[in-house]
Protein backbone atom coordinates (compact mmCIF):
# COMPACT_ATOMS: atom_id res chain seq x y z
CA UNK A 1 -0.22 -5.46 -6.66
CA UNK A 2 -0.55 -8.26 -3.98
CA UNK A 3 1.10 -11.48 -3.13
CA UNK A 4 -0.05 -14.41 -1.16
CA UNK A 5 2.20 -15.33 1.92
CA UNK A 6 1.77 -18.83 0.73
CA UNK A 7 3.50 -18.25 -2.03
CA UNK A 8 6.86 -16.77 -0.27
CA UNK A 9 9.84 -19.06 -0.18
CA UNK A 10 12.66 -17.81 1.54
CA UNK A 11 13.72 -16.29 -1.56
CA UNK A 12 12.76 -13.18 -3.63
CA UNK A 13 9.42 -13.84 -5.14
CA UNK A 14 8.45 -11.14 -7.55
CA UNK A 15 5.28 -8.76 -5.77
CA UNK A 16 4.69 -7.20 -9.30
CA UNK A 17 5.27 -4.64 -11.55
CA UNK A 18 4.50 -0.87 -12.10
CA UNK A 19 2.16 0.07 -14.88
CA UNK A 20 2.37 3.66 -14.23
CA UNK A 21 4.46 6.31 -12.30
CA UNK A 22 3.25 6.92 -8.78
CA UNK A 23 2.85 9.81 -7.46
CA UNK A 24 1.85 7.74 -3.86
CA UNK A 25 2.51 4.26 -3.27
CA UNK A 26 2.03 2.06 -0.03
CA UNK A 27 3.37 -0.89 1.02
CA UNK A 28 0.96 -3.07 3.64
CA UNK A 29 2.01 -6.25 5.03
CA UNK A 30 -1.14 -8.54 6.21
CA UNK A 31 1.00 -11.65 5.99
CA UNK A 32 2.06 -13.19 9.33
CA UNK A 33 5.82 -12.82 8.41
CA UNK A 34 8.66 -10.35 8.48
CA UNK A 35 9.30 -9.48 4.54
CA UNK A 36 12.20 -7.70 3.29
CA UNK A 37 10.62 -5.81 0.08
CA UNK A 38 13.27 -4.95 -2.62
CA UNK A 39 12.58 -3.63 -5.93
CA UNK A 40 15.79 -5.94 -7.21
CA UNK A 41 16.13 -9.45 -6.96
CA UNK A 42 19.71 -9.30 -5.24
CA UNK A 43 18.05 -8.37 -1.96
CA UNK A 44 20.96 -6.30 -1.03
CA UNK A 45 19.38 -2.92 -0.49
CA UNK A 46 15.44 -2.65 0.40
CA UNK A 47 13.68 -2.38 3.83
CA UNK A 48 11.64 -5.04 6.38
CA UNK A 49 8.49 -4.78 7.11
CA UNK A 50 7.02 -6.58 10.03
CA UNK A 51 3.67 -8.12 10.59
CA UNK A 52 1.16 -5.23 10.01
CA UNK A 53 3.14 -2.13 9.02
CA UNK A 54 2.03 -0.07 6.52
CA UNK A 55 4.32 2.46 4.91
CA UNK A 56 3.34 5.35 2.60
CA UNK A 57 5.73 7.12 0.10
CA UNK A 58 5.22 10.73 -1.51
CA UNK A 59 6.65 10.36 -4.89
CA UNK A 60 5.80 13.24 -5.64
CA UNK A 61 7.77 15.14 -2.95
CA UNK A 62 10.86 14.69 -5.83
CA UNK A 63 8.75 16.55 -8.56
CA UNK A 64 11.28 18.48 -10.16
CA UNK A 65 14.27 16.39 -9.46
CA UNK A 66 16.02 15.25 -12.43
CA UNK A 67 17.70 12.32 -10.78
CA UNK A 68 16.27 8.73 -11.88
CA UNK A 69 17.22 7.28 -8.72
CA UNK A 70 14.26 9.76 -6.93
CA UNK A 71 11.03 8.03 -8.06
CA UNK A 72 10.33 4.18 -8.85
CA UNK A 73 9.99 4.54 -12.56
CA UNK A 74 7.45 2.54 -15.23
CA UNK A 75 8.52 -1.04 -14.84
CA UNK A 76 9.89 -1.34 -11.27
CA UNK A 77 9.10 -4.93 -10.39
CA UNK A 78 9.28 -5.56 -6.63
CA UNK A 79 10.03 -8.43 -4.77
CA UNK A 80 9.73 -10.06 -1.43
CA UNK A 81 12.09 -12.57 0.89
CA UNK A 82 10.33 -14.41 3.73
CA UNK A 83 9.25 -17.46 4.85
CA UNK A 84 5.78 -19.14 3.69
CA UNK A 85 3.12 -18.09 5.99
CA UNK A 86 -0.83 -16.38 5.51
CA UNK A 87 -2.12 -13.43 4.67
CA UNK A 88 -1.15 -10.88 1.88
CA UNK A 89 1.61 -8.44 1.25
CA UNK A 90 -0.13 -5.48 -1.16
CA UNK A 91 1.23 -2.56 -3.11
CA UNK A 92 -1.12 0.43 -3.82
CA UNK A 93 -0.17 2.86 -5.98
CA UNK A 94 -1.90 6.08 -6.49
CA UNK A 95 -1.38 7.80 -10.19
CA UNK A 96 -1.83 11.36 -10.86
CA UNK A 97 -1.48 13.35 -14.46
């Protein structure tokens, strides 16, 4: 999943959505702004990622926890606030069976 800085706004523009359940994902941003990244439009609870941080999430570390709220499920669409600018925020995500 990617999204051009150009086309932030200031607002939550929508990064993309999961196809599959991770078992890694990583969150790289090669724009030239700050973004907060949220996977919910209100924009009330997510993190900020500066210009060139890269962060990588275990999903599978929660395995054989039966709590929803421990994995981004099928169909988590995230989202990212921040000015326009250049460059590319990307999600990777890394599916295992």
């Amino acid at each position: 999943l990617s999204l051009a800085a150009t086309s932030f706004t200031g607002s939550p523009v929508s990064i993309g959505v999961l196809e599959e359940v991770p078992a890694v994902i990583t969150f790289k941003n090669d724009s030239n702004q700050e973004v907060f990244v949220a996977d919910n439009t209100g924009s009330t609870k997510g993190w900020t990622m500066v210009t060139g941080e890269k962060i990588i999430v275990d999903c599978t570390a929660n395995k054989g926890a039966s709590a929803s709220h421990l994995a981004f499920v099928r169909g988590t669409e995230f989202y990212a606030t921040a000015p326009v600018g250049t460059g590319t925020f990307r999600i990777g995500v890394l599916t295992a069976e």
